[in-house]
C-alpha atoms as a PDB file:
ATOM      1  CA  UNK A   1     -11.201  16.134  10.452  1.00  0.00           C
ATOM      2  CA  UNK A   2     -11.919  17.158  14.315  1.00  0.00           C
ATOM      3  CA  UNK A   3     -11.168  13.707  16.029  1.00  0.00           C
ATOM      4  CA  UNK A   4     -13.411  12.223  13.877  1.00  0.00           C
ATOM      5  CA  UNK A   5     -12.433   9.780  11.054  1.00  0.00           C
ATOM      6  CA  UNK A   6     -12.851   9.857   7.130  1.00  0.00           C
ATOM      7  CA  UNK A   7     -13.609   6.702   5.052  1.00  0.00           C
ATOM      8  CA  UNK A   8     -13.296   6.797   0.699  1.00  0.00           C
ATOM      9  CA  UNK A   9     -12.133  10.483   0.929  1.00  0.00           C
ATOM     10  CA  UNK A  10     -15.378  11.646   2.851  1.00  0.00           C
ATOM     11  CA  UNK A  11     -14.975  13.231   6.640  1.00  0.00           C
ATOM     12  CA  UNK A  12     -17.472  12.332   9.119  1.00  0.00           C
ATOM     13  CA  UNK A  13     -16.672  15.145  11.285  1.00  0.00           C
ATOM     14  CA  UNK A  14     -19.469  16.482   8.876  1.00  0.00           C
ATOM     15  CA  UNK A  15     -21.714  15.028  10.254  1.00  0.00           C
ATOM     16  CA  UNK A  16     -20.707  15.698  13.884  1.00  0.00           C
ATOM     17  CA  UNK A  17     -19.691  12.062  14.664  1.00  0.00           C
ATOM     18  CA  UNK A  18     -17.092  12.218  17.753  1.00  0.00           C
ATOM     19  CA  UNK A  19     -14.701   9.202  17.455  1.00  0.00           C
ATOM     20  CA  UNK A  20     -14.532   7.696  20.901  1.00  0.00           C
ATOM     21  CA  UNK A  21     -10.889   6.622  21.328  1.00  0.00           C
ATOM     22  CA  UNK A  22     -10.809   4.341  24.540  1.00  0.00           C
ATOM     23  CA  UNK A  23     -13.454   2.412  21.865  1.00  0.00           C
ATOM     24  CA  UNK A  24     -10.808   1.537  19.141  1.00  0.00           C
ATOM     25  CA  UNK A  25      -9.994  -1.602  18.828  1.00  0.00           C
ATOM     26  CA  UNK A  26      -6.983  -3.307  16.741  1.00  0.00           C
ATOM     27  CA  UNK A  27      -7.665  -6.615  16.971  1.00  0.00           C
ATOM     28  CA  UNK A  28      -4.562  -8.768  16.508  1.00  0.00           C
ATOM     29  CA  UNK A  29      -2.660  -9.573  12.586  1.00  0.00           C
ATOM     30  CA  UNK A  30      -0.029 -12.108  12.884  1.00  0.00           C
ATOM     31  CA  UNK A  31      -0.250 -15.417  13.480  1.00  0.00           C
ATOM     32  CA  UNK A  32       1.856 -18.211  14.128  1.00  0.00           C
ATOM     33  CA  UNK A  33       2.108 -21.304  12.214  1.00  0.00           C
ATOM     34  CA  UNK A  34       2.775 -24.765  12.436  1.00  0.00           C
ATOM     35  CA  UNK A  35       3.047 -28.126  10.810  1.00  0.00           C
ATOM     36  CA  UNK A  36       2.951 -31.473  11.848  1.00  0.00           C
ATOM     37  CA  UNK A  37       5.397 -33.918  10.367  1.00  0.00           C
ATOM     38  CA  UNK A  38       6.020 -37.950  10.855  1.00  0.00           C
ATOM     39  CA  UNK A  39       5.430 -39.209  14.505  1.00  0.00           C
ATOM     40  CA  UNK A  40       8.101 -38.914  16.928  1.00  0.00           C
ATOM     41  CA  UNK A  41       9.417 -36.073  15.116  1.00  0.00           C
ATOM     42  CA  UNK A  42       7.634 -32.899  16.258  1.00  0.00           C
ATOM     43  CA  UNK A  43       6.557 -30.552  14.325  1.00  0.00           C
ATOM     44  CA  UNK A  44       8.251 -27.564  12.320  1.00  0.00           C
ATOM     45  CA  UNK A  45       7.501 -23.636  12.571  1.00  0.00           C
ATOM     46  CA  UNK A  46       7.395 -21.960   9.238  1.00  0.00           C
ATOM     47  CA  UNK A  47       7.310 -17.942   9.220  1.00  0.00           C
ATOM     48  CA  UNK A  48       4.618 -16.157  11.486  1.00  0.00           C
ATOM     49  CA  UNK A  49       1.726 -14.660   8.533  1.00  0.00           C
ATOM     50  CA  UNK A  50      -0.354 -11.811   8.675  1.00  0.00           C
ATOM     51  CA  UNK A  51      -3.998 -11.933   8.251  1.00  0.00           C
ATOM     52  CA  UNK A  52      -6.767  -9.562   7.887  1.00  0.00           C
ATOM     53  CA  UNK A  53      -6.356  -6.628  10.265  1.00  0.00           C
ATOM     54  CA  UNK A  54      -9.865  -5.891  11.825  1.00  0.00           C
ATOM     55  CA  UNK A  55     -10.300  -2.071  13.495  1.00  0.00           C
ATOM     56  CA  UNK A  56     -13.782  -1.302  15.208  1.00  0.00           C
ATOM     57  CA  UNK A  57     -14.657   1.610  17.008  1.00  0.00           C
ATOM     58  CA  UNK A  58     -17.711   3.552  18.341  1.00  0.00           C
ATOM     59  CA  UNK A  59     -18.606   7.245  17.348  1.00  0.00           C
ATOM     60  CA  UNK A  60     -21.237   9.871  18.929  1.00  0.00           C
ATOM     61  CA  UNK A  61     -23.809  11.634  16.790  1.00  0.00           C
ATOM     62  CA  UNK A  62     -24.995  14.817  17.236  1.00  0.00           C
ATOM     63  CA  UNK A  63     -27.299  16.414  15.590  1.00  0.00           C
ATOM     64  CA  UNK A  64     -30.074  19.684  16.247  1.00  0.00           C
ATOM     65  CA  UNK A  65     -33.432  18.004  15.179  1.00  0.00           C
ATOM     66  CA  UNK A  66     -35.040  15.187  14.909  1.00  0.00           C
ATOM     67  CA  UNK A  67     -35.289  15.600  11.561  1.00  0.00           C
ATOM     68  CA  UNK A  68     -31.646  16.178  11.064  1.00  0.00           C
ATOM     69  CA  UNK A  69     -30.069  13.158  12.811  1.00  0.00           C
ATOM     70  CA  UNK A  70     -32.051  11.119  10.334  1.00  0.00           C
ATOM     71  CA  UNK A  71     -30.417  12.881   7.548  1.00  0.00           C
ATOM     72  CA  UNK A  72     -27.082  12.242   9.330  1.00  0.00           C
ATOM     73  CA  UNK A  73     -27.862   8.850   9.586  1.00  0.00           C
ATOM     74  CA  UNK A  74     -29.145   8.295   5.944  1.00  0.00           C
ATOM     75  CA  UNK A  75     -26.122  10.391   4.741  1.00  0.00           C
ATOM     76  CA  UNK A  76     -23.841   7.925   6.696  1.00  0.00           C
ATOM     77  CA  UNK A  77     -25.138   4.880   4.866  1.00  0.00           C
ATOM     78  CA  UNK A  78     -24.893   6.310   2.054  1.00  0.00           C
ATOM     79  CA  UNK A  79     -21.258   7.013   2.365  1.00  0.00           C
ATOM     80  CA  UNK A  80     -20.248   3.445   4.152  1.00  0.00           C
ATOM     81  CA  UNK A  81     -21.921   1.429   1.235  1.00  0.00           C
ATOM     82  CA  UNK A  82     -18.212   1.418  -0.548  1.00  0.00           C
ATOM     83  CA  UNK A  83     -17.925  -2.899  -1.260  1.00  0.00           C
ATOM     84  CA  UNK A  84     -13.933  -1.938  -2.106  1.00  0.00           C
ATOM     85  CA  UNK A  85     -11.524  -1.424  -0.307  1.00  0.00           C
ATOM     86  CA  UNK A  86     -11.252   2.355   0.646  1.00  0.00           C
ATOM     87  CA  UNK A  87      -8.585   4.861   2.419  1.00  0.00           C
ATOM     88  CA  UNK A  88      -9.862   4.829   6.694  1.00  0.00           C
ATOM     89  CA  UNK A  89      -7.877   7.508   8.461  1.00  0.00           C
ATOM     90  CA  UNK A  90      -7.973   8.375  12.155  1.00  0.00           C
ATOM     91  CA  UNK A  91      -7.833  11.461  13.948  1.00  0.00           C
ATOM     92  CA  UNK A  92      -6.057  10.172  16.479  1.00  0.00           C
ATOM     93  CA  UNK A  93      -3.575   8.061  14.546  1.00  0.00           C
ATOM     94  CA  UNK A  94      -2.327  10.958  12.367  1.00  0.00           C
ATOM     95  CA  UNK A  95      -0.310  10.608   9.094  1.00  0.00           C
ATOM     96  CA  UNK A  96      -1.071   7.120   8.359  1.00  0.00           C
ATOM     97  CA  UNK A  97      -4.052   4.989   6.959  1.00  0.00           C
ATOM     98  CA  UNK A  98      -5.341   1.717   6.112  1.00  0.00           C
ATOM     99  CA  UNK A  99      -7.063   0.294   3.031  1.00  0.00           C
ATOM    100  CA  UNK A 100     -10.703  -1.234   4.897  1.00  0.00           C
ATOM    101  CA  UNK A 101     -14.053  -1.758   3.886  1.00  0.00           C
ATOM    102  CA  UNK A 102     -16.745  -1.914   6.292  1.00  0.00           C
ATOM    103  CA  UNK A 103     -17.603  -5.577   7.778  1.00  0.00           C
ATOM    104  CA  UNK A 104     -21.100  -5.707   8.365  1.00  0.00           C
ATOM    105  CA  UNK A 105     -23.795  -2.922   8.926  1.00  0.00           C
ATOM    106  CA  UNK A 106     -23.349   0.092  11.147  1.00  0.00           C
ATOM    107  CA  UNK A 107     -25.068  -0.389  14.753  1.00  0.00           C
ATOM    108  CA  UNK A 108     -26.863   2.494  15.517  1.00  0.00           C
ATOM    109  CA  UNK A 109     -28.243   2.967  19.123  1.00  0.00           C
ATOM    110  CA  UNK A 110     -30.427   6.381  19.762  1.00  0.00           C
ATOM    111  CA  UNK A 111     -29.344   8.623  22.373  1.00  0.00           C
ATOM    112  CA  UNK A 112     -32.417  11.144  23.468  1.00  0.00           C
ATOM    113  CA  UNK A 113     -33.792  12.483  20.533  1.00  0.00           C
ATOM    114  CA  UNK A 114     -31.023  14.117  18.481  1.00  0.00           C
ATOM    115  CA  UNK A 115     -28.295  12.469  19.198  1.00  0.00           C
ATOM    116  CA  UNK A 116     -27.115   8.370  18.281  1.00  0.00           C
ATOM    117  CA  UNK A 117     -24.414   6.021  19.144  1.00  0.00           C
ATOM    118  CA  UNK A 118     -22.522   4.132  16.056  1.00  0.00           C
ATOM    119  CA  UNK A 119     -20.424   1.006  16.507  1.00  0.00           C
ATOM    120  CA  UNK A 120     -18.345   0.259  13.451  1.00  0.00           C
ATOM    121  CA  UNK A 121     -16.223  -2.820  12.543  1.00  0.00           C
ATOM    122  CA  UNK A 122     -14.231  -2.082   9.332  1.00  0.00           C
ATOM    123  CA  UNK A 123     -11.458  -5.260   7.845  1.00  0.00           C
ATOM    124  CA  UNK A 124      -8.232  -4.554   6.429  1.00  0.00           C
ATOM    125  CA  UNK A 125      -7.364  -7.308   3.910  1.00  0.00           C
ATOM    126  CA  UNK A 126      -3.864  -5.697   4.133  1.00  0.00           C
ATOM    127  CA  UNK A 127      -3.266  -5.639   7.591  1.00  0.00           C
ATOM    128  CA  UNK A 128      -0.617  -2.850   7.710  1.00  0.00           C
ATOM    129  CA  UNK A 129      -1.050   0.894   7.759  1.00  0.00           C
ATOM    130  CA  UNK A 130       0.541   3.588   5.259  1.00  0.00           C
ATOM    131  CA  UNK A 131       1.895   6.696   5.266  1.00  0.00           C
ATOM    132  CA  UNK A 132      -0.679   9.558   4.089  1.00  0.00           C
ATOM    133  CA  UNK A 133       2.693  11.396   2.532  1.00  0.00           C
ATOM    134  CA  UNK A 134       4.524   9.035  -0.421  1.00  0.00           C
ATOM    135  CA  UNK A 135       8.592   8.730  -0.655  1.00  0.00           C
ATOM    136  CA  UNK A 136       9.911  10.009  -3.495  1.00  0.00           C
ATOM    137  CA  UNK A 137      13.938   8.722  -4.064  1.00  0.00           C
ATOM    138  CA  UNK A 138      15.487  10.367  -7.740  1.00  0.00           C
ATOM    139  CA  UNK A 139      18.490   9.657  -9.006  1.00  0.00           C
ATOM    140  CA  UNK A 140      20.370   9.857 -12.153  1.00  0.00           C
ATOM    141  CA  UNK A 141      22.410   6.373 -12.966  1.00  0.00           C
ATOM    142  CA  UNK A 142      24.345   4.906 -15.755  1.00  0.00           C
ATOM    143  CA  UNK A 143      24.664   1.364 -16.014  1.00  0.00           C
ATOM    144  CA  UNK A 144      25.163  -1.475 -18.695  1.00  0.00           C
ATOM    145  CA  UNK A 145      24.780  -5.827 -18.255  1.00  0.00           C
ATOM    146  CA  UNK A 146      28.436  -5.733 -16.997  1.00  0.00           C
ATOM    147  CA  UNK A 147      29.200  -2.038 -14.638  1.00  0.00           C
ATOM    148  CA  UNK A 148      26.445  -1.595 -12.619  1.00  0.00           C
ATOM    149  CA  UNK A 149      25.247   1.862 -10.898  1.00  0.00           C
ATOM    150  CA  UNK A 150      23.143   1.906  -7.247  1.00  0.00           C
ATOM    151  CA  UNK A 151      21.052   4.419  -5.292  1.00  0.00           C
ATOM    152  CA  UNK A 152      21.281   4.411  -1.704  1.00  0.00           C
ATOM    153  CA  UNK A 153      18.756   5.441   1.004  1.00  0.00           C
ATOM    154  CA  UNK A 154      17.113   4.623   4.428  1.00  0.00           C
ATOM    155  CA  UNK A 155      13.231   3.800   4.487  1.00  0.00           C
ATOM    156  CA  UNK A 156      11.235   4.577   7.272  1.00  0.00           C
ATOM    157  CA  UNK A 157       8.053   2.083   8.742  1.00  0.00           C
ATOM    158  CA  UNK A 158       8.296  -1.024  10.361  1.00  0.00           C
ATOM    159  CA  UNK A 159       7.058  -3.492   7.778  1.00  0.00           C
ATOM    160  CA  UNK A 160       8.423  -3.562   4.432  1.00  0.00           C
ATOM    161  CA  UNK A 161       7.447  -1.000   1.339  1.00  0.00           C
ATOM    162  CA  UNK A 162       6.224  -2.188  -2.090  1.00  0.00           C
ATOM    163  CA  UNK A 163       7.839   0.747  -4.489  1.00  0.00           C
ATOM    164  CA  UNK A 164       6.956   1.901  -8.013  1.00  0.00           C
ATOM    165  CA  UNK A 165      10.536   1.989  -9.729  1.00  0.00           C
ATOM    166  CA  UNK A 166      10.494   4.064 -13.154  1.00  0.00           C
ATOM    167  CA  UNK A 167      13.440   5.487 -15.429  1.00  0.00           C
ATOM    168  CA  UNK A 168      13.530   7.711 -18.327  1.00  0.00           C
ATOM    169  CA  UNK A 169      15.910   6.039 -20.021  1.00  0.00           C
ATOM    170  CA  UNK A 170      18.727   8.182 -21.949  1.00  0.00           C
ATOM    171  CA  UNK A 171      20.290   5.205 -23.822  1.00  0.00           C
ATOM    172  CA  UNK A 172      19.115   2.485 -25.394  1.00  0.00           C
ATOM    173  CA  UNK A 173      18.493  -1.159 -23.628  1.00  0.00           C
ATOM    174  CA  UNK A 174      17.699  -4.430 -24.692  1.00  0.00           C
ATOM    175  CA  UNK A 175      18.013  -6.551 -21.084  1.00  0.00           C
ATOM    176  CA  UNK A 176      17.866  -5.019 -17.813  1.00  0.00           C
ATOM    177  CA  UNK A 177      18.359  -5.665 -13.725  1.00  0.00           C
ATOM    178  CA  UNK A 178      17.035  -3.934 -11.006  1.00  0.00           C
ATOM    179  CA  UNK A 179      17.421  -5.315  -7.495  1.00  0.00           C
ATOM    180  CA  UNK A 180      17.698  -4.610  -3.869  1.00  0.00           C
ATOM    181  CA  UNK A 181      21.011  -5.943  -2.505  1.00  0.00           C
ATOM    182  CA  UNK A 182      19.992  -5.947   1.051  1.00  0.00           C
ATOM    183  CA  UNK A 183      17.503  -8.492   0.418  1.00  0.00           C
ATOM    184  CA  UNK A 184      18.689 -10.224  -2.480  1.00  0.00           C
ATOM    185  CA  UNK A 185      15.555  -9.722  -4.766  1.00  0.00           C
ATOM    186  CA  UNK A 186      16.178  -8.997  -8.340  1.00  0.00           C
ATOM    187  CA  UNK A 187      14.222  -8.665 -11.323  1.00  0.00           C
ATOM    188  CA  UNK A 188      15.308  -9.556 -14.554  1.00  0.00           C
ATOM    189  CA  UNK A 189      14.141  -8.539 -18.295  1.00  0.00           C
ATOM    190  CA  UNK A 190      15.087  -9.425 -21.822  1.00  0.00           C
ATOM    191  CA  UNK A 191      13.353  -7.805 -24.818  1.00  0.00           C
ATOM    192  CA  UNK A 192      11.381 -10.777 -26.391  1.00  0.00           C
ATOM    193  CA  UNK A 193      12.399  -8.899 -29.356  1.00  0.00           C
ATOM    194  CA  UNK A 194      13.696  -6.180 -31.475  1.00  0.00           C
ATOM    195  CA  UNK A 195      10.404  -4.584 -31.503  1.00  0.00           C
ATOM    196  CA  UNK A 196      10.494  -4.685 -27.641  1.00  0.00           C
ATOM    197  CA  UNK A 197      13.770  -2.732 -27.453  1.00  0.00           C
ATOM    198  CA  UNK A 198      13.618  -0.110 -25.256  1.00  0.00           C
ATOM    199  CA  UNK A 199      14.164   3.585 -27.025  1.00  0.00           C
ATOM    200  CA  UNK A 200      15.862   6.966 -25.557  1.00  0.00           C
ATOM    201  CA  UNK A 201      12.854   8.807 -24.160  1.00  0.00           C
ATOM    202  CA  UNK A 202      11.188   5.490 -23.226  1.00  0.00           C
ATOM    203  CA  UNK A 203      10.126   4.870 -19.699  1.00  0.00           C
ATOM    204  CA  UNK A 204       9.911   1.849 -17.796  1.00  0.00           C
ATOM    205  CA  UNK A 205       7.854   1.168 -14.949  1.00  0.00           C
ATOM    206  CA  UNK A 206       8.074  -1.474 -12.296  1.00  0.00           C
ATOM    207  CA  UNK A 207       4.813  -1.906  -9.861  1.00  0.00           C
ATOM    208  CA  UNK A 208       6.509  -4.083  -6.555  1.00  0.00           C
ATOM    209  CA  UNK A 209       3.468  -4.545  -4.103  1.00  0.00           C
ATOM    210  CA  UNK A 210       2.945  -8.446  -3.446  1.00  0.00           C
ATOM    211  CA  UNK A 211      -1.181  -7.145  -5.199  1.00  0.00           C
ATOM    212  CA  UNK A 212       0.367  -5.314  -8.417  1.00  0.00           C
ATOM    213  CA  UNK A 213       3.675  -7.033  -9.957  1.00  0.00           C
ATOM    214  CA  UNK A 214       3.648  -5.660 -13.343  1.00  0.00           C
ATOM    215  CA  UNK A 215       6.473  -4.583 -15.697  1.00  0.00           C
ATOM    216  CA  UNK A 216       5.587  -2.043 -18.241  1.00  0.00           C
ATOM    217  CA  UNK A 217       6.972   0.363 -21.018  1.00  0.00           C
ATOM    218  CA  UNK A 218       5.310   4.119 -22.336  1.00  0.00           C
ATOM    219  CA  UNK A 219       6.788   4.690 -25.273  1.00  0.00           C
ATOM    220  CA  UNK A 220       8.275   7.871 -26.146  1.00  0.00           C
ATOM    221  CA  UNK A 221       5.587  10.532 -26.830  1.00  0.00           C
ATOM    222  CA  UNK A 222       2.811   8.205 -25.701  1.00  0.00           C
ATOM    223  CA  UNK A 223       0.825   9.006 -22.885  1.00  0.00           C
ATOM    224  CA  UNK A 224       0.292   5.735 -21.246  1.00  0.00           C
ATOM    225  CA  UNK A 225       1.876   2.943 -20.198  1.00  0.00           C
ATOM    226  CA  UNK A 226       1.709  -1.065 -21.936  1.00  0.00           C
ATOM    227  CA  UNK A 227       2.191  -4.187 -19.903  1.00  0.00           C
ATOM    228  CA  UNK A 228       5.162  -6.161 -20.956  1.00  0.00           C
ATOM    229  CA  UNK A 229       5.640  -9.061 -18.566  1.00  0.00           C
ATOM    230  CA  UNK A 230       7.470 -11.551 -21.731  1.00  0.00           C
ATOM    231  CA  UNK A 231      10.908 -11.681 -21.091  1.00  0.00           C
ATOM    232  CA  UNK A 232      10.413 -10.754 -17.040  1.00  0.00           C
ATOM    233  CA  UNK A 233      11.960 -13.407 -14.833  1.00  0.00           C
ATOM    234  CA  UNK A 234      12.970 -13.056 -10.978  1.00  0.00           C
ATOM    235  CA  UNK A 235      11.678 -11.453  -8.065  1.00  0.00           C
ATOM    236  CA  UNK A 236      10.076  -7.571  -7.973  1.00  0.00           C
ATOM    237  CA  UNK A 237      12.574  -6.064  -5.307  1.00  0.00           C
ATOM    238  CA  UNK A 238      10.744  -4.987  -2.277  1.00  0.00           C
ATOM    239  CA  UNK A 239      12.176  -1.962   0.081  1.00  0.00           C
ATOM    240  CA  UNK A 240      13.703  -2.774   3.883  1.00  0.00           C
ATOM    241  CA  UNK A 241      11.985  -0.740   6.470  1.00  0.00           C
ATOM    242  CA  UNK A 242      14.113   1.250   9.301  1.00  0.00           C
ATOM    243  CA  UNK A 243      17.414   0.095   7.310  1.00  0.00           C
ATOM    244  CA  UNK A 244      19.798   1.319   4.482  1.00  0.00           C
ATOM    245  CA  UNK A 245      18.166   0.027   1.111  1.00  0.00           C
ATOM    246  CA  UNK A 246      20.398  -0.456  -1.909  1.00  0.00           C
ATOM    247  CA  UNK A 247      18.925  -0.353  -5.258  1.00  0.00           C
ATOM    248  CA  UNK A 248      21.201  -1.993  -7.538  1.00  0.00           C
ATOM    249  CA  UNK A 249      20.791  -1.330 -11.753  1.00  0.00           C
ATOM    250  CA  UNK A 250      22.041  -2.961 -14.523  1.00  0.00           C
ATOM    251  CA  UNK A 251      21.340  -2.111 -17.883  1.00  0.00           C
ATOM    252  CA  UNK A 252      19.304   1.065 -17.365  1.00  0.00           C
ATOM    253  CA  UNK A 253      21.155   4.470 -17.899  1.00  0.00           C
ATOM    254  CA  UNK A 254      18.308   7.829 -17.317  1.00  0.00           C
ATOM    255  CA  UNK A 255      16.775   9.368 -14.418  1.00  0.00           C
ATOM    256  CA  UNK A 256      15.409   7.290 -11.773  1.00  0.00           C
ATOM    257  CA  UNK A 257      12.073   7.434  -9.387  1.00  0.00           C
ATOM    258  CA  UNK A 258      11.611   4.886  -6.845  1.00  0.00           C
ATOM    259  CA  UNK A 259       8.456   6.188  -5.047  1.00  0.00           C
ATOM    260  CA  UNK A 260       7.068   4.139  -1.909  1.00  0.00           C
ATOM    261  CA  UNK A 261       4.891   4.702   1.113  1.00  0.00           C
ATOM    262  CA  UNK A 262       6.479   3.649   4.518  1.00  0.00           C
ATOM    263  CA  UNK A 263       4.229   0.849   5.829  1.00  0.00           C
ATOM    264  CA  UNK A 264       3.588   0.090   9.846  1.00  0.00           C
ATOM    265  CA  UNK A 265       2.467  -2.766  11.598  1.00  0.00           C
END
């Protein structure tokens, strides 16, 4: 990209569209709340929430016919018609993105005869931006129900992660804990059965984001993974940003991956 942007993997410097920067706009996430309770006693202030992030901005078109600004322009629908929610990246916000999809239709004003200005308004459903480059923490542990084992390590981001945990596990398990001390959330399992055991050479897989919460196994040899959420109880532990983060295990002995993408508000 040449301070530009790229939307769903494509790059609209491509086309020659030059993000204007004093155009971008933010707009504003969090929001305060409030309740109203019996009269004569006030009201009470429950946690500030985030809501949809909206970002808008305007890019020129150039182009060196006629003919070839309309391609441009047909070539740029075509590649904003995404109805999902899709990677935006900035040029000049570099090594983080959002997940967007465009809100509304592209405004497209003609400037002379090859060139065209193009107002965009994109929503984030998830208000906060990630880093383009994923975290990757390893560690070998060795824990049972009753002597626990932790990984230590400092996030980045301003706004908390959402990790994918997995372990190779090198001894067998029947129940398990995994949980972040420095926020108290821990997430509990307990085989439902004997078939359910977990095996050397099994992996486990925990998916944290407040979207995904899912707990599941791949068998070893097998190339993909099956949900098992019977026996889960608990909370999916989430990672601190711009602190020390302790991951605490119990019941799990193998190599451990927690990956994560620092988040930003």
């Amino acid at each position: 990209m040449a301070n530009s942007f790229n939307f769903d993997s494509y790059d609209f410097s491509a086309l020659n569209m030059l993000l204007l920067p004093d155009t971008l706009d933010f707009g504003v996430a969090a929001e305060a709340n409030s309740t109203r309770i019996a009269r004569g006693d006030g009201a009470v202030a429950p946690p500030s929430t985030y809501g949809p992030k909206p970002i808008s901005f305007s890019c020129i078109l150039t182009a060196a016919s006629v003919a070839a600004r309309l391609t441009a322009l047909d070539t740029l629908m075509l590649k904003l018609q995404e109805v999902e929610d899709a990677a935006l990246l900035l040029d000049h916000i570099p090594l983080r993105y959002w997940m967007a999809r465009l809100q509304g239709a592209p405004q497209v004003t003609p400037l002379g005869s090859v060139g065209a200005k193009v107002d965009l308004a994109f929503l984030c459903n998830d208000p906060f931006a990630f880093a383009t480059v994923a975290t990757v923490v390893s560690d070998t542990i060795a824990s049972t129900m009753t002597s626990s084992d932790t990984t230590t390590f400092v996030a980045g981001g301003s706004v908390y992660a959402a990790p994918v945990i997995t372990v190779v596990l090198s001894a067998t398990s029947d129940r398990f804990m995994v949980g972040n001390e420095d926020n108290e959330e821990e997430l509990f399992w307990e085989s439902p059965g004997s078939g359910f055991d977990l095996a050397i050479g099994d992996t486990v897989k925990l998916e944290c984001s407040p979207f995904i919460q899912l707990f599941s196994i791949k068998r070893s040899g097998d190339a993909a993974y099956i949900p098992l959420m019977n026996g889960v109880s608990g909370r999916f532990p989430k990672i601190n940003a711009g602190v020390s983060n302790t991951i605490t295990w119990r019941g799990l002995t193998g190599a451990a991956t927690i990956t994560y993408r620092n988040r930003f508000i």
